[in-house]
N, C-alpha and C. Protein backbone atom coordinates (compact mmCIF):
# COMPACT_ATOMS: atom_id res chain seq x y z
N UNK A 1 -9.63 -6.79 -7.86
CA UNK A 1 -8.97 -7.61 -6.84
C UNK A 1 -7.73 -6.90 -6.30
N UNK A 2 -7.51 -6.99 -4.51
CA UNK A 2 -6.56 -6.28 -4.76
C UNK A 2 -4.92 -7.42 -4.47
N UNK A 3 -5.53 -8.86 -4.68
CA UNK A 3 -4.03 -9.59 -4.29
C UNK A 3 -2.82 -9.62 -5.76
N UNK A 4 -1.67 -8.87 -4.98
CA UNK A 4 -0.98 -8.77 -6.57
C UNK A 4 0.03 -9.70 -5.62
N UNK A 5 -0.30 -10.73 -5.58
CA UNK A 5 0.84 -11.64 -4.73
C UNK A 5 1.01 -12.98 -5.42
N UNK A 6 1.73 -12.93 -6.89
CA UNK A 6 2.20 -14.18 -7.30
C UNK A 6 3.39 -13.89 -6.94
N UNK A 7 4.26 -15.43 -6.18
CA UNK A 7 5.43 -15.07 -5.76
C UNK A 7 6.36 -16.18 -6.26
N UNK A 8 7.50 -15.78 -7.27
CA UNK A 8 8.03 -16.50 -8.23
C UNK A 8 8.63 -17.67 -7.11
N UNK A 9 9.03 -18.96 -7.37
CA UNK A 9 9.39 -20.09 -6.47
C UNK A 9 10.75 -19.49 -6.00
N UNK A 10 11.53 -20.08 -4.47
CA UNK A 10 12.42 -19.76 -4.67
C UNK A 10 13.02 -17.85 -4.07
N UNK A 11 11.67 -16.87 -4.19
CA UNK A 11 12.72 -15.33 -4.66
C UNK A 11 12.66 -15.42 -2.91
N UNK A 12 12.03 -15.90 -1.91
CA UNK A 12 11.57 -15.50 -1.03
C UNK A 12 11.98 -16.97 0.01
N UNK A 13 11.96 -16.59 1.23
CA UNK A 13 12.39 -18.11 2.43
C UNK A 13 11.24 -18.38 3.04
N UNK A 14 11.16 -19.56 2.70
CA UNK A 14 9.96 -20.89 2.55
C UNK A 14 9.48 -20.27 4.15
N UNK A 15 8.06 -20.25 4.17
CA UNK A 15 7.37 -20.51 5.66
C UNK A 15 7.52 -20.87 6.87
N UNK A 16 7.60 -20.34 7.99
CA UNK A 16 8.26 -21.56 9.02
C UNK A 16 6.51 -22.37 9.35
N UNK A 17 6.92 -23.25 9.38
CA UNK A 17 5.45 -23.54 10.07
C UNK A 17 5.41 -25.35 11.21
N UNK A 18 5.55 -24.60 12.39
CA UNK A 18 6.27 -25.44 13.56
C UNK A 18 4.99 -25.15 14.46
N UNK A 19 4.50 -26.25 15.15
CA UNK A 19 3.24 -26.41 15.42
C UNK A 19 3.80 -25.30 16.92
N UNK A 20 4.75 -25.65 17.25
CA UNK A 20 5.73 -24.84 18.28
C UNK A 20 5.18 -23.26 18.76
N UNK A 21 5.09 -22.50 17.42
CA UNK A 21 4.89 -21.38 17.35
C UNK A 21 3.66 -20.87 16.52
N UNK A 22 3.44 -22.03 15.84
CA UNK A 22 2.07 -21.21 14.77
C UNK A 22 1.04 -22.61 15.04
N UNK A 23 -0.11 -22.63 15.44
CA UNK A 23 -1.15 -23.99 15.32
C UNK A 23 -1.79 -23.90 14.27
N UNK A 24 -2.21 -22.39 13.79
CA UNK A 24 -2.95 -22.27 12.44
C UNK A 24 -2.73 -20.85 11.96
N UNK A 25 -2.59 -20.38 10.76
CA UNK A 25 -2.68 -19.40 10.67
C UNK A 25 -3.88 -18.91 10.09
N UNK A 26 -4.80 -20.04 9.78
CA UNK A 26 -6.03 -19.31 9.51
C UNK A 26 -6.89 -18.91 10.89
N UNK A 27 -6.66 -19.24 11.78
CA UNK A 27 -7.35 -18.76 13.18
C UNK A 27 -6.58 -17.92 14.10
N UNK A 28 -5.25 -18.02 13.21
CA UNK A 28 -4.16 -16.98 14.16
C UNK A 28 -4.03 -17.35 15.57
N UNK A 29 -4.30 -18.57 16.01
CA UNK A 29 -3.50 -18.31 17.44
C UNK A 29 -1.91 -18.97 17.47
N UNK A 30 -1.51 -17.85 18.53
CA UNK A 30 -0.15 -18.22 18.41
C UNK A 30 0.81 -17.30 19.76
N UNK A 31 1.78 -17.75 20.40
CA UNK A 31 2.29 -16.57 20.94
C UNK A 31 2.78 -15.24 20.58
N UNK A 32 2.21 -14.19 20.93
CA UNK A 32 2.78 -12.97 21.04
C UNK A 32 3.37 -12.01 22.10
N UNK A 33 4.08 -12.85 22.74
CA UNK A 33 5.07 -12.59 23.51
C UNK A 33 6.62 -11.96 23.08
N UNK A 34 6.63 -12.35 21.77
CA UNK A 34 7.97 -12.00 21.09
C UNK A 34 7.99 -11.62 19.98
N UNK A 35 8.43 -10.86 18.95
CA UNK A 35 8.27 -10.34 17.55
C UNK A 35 8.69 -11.29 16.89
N UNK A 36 8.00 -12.09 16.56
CA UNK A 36 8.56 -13.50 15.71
C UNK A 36 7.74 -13.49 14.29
N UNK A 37 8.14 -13.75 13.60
CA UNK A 37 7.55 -14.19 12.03
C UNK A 37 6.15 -14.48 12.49
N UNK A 38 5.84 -15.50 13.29
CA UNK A 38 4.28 -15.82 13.70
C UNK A 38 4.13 -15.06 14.02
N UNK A 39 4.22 -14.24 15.19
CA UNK A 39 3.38 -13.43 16.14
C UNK A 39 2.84 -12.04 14.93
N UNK A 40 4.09 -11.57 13.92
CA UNK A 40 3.48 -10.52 13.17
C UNK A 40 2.03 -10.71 12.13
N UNK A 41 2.09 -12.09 11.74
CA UNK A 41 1.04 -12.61 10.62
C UNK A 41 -0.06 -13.08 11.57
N UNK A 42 0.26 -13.10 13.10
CA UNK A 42 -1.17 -12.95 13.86
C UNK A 42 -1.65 -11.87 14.37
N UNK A 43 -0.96 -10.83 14.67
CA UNK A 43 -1.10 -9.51 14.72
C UNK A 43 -2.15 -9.03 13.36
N UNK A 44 -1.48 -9.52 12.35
CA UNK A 44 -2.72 -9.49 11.27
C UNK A 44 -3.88 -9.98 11.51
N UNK A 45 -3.72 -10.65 11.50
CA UNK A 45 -4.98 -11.60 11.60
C UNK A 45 -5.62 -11.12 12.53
N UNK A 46 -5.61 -10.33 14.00
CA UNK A 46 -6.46 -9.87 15.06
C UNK A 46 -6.68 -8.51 14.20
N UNK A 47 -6.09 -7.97 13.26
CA UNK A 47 -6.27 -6.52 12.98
C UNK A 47 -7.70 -7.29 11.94
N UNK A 48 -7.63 -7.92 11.35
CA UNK A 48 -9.05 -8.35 10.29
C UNK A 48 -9.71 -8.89 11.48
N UNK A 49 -9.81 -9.52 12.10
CA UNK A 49 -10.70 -9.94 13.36
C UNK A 49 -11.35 -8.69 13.67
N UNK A 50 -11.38 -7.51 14.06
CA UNK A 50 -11.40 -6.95 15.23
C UNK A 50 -11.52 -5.29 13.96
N UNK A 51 -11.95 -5.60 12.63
CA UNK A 51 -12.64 -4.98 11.30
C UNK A 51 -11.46 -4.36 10.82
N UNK A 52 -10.29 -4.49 10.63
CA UNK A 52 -10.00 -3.63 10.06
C UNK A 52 -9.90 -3.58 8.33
N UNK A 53 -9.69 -2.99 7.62
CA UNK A 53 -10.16 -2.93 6.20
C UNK A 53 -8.96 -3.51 5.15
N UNK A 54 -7.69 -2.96 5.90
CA UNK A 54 -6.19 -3.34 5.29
C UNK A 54 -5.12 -3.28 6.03
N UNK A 55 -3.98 -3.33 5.94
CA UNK A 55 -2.88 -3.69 6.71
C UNK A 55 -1.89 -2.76 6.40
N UNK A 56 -0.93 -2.38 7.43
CA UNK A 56 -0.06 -1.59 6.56
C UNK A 56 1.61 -2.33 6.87
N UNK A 57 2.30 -2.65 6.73
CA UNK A 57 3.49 -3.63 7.03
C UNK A 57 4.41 -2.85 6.39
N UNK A 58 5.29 -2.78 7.42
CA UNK A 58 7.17 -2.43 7.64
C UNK A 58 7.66 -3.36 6.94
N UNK A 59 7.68 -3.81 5.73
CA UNK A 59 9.45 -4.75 5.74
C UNK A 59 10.68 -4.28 6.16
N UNK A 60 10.72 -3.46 6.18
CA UNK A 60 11.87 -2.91 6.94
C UNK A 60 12.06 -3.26 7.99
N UNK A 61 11.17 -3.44 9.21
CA UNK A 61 10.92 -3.90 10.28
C UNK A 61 10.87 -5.39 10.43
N UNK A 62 9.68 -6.09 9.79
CA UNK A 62 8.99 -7.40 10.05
C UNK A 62 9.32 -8.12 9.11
N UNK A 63 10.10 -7.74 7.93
CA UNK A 63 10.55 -8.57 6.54
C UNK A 63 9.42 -8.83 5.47
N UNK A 64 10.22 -8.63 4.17
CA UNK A 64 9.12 -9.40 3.43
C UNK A 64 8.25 -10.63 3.64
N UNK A 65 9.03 -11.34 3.62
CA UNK A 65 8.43 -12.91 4.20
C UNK A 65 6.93 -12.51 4.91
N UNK A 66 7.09 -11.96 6.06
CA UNK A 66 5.26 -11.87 6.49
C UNK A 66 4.00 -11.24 5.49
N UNK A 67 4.80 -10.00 4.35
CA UNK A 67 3.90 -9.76 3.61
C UNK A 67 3.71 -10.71 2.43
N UNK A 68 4.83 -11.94 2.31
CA UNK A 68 4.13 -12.57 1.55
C UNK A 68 2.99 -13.83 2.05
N UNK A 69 3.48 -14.06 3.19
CA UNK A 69 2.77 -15.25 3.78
C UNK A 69 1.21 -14.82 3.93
N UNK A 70 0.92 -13.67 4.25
CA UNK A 70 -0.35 -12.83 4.18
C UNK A 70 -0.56 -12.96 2.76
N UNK A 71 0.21 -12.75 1.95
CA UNK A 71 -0.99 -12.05 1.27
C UNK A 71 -1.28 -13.85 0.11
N UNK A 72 -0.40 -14.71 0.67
CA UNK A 72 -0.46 -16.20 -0.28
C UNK A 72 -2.15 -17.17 0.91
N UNK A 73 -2.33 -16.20 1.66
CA UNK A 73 -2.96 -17.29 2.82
C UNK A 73 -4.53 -16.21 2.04
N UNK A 74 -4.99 -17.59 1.36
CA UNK A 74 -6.65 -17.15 0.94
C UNK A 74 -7.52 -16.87 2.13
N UNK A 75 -7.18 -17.34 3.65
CA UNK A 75 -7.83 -16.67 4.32
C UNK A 75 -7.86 -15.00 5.03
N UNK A 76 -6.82 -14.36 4.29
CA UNK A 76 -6.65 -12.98 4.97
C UNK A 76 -7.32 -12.50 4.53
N UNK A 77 -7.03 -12.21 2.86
CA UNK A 77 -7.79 -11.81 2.44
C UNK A 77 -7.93 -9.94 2.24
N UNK A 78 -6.81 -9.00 2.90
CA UNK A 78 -7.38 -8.21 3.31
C UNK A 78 -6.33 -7.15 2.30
N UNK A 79 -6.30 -6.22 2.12
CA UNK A 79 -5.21 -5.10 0.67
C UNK A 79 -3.64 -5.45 2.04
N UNK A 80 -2.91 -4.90 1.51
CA UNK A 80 -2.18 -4.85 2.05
C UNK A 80 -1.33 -3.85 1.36
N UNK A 81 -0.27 -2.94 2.37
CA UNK A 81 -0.08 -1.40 1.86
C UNK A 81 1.38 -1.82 2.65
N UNK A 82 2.39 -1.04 1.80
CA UNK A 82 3.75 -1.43 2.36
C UNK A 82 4.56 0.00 2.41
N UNK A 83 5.04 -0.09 3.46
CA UNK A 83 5.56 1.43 4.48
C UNK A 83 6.66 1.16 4.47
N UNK A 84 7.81 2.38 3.93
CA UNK A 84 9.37 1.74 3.14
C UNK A 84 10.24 1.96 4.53
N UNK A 85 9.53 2.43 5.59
CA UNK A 85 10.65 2.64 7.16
C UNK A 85 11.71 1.49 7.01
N UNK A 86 12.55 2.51 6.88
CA UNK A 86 13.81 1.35 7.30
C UNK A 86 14.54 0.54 5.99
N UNK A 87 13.63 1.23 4.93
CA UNK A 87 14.54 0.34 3.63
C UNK A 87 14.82 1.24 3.02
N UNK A 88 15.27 2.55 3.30
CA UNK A 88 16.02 3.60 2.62
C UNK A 88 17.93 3.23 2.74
N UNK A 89 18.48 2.16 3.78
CA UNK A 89 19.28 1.89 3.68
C UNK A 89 19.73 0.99 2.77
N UNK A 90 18.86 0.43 1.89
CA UNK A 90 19.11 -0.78 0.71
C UNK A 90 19.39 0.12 -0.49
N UNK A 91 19.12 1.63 -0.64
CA UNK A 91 18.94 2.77 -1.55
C UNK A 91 19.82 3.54 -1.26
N UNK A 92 20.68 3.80 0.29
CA UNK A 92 21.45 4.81 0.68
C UNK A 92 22.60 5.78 -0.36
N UNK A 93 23.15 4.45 -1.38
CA UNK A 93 24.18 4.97 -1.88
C UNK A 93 23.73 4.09 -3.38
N UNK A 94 23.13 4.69 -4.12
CA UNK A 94 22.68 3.66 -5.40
C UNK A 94 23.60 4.36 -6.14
N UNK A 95 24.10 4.93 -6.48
CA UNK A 95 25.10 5.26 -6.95
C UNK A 95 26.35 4.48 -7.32
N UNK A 96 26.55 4.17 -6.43
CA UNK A 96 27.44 3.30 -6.48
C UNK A 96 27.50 1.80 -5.49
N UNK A 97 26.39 1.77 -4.95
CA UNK A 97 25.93 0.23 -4.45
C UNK A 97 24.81 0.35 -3.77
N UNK A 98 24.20 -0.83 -3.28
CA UNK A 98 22.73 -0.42 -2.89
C UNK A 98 22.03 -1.34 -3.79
N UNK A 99 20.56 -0.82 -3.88
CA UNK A 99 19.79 -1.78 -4.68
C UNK A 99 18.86 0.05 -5.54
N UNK A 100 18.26 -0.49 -6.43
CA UNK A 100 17.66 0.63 -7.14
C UNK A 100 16.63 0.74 -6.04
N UNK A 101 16.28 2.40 -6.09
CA UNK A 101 15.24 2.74 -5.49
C UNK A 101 13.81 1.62 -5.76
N UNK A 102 13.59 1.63 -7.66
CA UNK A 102 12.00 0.81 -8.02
C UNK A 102 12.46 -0.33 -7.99
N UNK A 103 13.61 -0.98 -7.02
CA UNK A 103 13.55 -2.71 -7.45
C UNK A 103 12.60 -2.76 -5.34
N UNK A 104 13.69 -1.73 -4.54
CA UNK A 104 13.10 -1.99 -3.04
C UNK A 104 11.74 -1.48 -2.74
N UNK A 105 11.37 -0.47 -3.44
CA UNK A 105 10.02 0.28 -3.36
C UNK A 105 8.83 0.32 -4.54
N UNK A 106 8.91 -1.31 -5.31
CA UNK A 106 8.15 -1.22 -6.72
C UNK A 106 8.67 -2.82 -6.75
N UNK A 107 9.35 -3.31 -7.03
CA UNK A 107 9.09 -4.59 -7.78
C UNK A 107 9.38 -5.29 -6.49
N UNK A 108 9.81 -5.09 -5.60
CA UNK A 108 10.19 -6.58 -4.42
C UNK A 108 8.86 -6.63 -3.82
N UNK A 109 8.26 -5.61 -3.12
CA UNK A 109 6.73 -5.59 -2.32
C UNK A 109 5.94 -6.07 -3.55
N UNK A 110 5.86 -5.54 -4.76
CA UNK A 110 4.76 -6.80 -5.58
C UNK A 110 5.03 -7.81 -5.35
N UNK A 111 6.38 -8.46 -5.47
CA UNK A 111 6.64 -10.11 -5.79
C UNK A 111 6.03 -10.34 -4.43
N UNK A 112 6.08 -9.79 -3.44
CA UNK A 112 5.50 -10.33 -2.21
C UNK A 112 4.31 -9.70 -1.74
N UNK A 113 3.61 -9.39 -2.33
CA UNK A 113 1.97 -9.48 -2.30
C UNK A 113 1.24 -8.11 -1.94
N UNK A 114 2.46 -6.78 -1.85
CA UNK A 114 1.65 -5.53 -1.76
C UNK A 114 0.83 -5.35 -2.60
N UNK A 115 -0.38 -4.70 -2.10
CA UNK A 115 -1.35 -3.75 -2.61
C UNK A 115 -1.12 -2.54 -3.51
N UNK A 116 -0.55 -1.69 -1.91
CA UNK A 116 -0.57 -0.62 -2.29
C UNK A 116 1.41 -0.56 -1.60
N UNK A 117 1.79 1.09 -2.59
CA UNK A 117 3.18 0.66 -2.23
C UNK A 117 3.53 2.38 -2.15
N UNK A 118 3.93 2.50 -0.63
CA UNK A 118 4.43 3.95 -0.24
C UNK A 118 5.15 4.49 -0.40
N UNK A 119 6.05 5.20 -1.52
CA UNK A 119 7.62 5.62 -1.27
C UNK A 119 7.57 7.18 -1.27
N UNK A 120 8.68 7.62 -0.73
CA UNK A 120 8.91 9.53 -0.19
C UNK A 120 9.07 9.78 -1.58
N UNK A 121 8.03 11.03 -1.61
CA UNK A 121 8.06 11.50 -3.24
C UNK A 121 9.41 12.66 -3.34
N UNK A 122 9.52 13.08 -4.22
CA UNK A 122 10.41 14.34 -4.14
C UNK A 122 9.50 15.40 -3.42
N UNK A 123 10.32 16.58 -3.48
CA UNK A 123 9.70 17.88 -3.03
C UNK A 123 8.72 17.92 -1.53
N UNK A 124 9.73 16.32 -0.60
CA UNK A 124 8.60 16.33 0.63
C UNK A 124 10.16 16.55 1.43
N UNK A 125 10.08 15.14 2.83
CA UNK A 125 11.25 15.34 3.28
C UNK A 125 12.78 14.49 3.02
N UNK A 126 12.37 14.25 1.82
CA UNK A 126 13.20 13.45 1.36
C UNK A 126 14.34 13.50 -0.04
N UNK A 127 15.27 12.49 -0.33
CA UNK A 127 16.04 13.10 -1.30
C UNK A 127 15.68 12.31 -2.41
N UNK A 128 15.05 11.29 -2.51
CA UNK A 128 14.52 11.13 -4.19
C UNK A 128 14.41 12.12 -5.64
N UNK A 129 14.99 11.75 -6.03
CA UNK A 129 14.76 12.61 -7.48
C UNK A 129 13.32 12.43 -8.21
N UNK A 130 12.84 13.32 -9.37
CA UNK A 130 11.43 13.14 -9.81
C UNK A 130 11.49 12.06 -10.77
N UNK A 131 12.60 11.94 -11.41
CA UNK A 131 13.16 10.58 -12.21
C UNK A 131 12.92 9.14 -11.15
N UNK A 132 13.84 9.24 -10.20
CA UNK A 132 13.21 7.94 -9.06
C UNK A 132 11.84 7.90 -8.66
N UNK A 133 11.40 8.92 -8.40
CA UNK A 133 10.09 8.55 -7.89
C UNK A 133 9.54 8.00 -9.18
N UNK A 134 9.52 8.60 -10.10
CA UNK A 134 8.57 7.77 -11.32
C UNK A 134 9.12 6.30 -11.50
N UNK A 135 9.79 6.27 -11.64
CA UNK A 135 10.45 4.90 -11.57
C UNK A 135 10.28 4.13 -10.45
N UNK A 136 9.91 3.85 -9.43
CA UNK A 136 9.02 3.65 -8.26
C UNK A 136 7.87 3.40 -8.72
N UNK A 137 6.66 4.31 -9.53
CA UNK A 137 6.00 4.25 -9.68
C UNK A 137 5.74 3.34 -10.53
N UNK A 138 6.42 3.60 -12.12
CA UNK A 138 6.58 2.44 -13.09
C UNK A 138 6.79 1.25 -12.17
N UNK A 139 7.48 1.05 -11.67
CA UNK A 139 7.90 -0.97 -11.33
C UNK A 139 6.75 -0.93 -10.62
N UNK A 140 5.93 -0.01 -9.79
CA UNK A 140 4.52 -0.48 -9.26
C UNK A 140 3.54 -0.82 -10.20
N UNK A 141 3.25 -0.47 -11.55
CA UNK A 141 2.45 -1.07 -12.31
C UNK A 141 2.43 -1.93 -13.67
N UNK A 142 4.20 -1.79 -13.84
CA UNK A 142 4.51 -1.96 -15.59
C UNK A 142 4.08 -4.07 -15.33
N UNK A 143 4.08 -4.74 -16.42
CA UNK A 143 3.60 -6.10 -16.47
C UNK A 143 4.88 -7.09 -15.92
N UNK A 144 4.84 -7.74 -14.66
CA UNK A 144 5.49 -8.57 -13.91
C UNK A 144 4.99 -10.17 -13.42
N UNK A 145 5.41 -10.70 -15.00
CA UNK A 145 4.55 -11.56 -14.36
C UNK A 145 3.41 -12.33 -14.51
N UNK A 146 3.13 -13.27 -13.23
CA UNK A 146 1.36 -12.78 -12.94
C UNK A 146 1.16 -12.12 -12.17
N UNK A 147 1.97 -11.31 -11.26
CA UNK A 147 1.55 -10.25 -10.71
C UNK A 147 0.94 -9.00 -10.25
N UNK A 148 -0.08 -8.60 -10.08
CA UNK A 148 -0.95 -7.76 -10.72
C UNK A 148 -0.23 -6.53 -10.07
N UNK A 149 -0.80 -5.08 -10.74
CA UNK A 149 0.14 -4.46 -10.25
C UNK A 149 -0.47 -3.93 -9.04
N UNK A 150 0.62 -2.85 -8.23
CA UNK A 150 0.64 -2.15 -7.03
C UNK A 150 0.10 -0.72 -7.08
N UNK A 151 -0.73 -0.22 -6.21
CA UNK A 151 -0.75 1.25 -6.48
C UNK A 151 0.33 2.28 -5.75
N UNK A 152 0.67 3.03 -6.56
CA UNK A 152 1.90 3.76 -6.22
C UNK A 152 1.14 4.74 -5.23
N UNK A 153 2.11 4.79 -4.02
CA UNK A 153 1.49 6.23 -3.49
C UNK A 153 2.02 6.99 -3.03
N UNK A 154 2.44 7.80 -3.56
CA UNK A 154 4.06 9.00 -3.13
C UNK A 154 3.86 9.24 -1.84
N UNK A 155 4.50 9.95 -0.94
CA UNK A 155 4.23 10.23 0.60
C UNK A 155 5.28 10.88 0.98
N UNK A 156 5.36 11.34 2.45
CA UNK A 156 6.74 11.77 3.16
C UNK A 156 6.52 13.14 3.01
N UNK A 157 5.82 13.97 3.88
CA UNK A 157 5.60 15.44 3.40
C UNK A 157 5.15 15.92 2.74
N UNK A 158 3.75 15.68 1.90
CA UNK A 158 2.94 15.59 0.82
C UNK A 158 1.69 16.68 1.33
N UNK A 159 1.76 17.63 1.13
CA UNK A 159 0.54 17.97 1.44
C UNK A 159 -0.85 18.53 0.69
N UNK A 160 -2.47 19.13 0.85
CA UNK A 160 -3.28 19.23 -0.61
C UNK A 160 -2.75 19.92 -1.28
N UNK A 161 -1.79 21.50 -1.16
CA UNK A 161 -1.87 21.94 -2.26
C UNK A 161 -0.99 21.32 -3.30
N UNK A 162 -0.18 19.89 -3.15
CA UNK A 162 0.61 19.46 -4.07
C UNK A 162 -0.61 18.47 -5.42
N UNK A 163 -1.85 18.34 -4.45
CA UNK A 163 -2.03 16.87 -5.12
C UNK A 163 -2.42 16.99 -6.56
N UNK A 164 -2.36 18.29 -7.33
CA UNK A 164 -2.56 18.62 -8.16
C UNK A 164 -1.93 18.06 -9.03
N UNK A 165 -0.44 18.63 -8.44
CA UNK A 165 0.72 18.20 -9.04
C UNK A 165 1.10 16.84 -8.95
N UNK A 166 0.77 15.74 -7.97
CA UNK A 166 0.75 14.62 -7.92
C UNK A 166 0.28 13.59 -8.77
N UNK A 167 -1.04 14.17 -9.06
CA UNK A 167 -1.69 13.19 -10.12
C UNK A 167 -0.87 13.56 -11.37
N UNK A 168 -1.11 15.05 -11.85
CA UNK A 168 -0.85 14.87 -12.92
C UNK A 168 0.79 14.35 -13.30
N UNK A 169 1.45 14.19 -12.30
CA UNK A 169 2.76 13.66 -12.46
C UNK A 169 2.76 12.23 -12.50
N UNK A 170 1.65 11.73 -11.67
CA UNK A 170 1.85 9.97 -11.51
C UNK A 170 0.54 9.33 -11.99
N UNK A 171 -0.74 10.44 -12.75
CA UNK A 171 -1.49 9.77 -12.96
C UNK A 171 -2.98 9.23 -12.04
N UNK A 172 -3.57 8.99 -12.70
CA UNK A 172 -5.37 8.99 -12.17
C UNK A 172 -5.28 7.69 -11.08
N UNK A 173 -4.34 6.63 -11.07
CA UNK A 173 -4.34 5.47 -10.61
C UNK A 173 -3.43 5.64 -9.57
N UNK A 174 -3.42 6.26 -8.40
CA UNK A 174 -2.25 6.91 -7.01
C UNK A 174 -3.13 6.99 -6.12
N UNK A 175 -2.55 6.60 -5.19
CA UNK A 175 -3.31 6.70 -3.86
C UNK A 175 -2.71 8.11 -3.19
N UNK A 176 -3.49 9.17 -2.82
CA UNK A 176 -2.87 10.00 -1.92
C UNK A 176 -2.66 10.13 -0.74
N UNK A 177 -1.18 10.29 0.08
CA UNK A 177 -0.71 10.17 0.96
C UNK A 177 -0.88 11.45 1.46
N UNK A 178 -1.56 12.16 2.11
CA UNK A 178 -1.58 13.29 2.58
C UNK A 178 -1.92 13.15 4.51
N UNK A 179 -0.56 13.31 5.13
CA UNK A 179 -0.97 12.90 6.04
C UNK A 179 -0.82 14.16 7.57
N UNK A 180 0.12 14.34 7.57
CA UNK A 180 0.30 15.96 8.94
C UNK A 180 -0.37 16.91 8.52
N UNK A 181 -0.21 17.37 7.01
CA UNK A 181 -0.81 18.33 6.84
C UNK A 181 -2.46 18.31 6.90
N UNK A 182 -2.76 17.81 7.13
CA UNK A 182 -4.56 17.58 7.33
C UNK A 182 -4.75 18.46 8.93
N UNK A 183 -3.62 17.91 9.57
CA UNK A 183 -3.73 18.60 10.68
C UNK A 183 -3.78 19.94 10.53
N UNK A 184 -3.11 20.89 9.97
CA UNK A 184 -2.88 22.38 9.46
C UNK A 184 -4.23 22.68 9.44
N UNK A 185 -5.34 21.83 8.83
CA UNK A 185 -6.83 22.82 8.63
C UNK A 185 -7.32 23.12 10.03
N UNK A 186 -7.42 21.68 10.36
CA UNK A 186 -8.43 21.76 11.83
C UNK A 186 -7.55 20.26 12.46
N UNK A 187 -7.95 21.56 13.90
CA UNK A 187 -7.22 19.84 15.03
C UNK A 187 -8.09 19.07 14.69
N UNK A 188 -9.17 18.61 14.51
CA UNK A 188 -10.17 17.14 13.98
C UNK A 188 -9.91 16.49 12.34
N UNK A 189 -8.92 15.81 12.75
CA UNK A 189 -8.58 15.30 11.28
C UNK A 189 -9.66 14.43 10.52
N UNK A 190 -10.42 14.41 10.71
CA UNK A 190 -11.65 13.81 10.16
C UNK A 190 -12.26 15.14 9.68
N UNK A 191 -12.22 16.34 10.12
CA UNK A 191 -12.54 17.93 9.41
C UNK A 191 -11.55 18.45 8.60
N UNK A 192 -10.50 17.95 8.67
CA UNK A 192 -9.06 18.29 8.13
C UNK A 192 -9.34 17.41 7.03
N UNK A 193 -9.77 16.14 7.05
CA UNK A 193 -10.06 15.24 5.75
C UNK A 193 -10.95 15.63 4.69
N UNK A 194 -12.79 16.00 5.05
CA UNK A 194 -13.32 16.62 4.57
C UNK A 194 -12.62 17.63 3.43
């Protein structure tokens, strides 16, 4: 299964649900005229309409709240994969304030119903340490809960000849993020995938 979306009472702000802006969210109609809490969880909903397999959601952008409302609504139904754009500023200065890297990129996207969970590994374009990234990784699977866990999937400049080093650093259970560099083989990234 991939819903790891038990969401403790309370961690998260209650639903809006105003006939105003949302009529159903199991049929998704709604205006999308404006980036509103509705309009993003119908944006979903046309992406599973219209086949798609999983979702990939900004909290950074669109807030937790939509990835939990997805992933609590038995009709979506669909993985859901969480892209850390924009929440490297909750991490900027952990040092001395901030939030831990594995509480914004490992335990908050579980409590709210990620799947799968993206954070910049070391040695890409980013400044994570190999200590943080594992720790990222840990809060993506250690026992939370009823929450099932998340699959960790390092990213941010990752390319094949690392993935060697990837697994055996994070293990058989990682999703690989290998994404520009595919381009490097062949302009047809579907030959670049191969």
């Amino acid at each position: 299964p991939f819903r790891s979306g038990a969401v403790m009472s309370g961690a998260v702000m209650p639903m809006p649900k105003t006939s105003s802006t949302v009529t159903s969210l199991s049929n998704a109609r709604c205006r999308l005229s404006s980036c509103t809490f509705a309009s993003r969880v119908c944006i979903s909903f046309f992406a599973k309409r219209k086949g798609a397999g999983a979702v990939m959601l900004l909290p950074g952008i669109g807030g937790f709240d939509v990835m939990r409302a997805l992933a609590e609504d038995p009709e979506f139904g669909l993985p859901i994969v969480c892209h850390p754009a924009l929440l490297g500023g909750f991490t900027a200065a952990r040092e001395t304030q901030g939030m831990a890297p594995e509480v914004v990129l490992g335990t908050l996207p579980r409590l709210c119903g990620a799947d799968s969970v993206i954070f910049p590994n070391h040695g890409g374009r980013f400044g994570f340490t190999p200590e943080e990234c594992l720790g990222m990784a840990r809060a993506c699977r250690e026992p939370l809960g009823r929450c099932l866990p998340a699959v960790p999937t390092p990213g941010g400049g990752m390319s094949l000849a690392q993935i060697g080093g990837i697994v055996a650093e994070f293990g058989g259970d990682v999703c690989l993020l290998i994404g520009g560099s595919l381009l490097g083989h062949s302009p047809d990234l579907a030959e670049g995938a191969r």
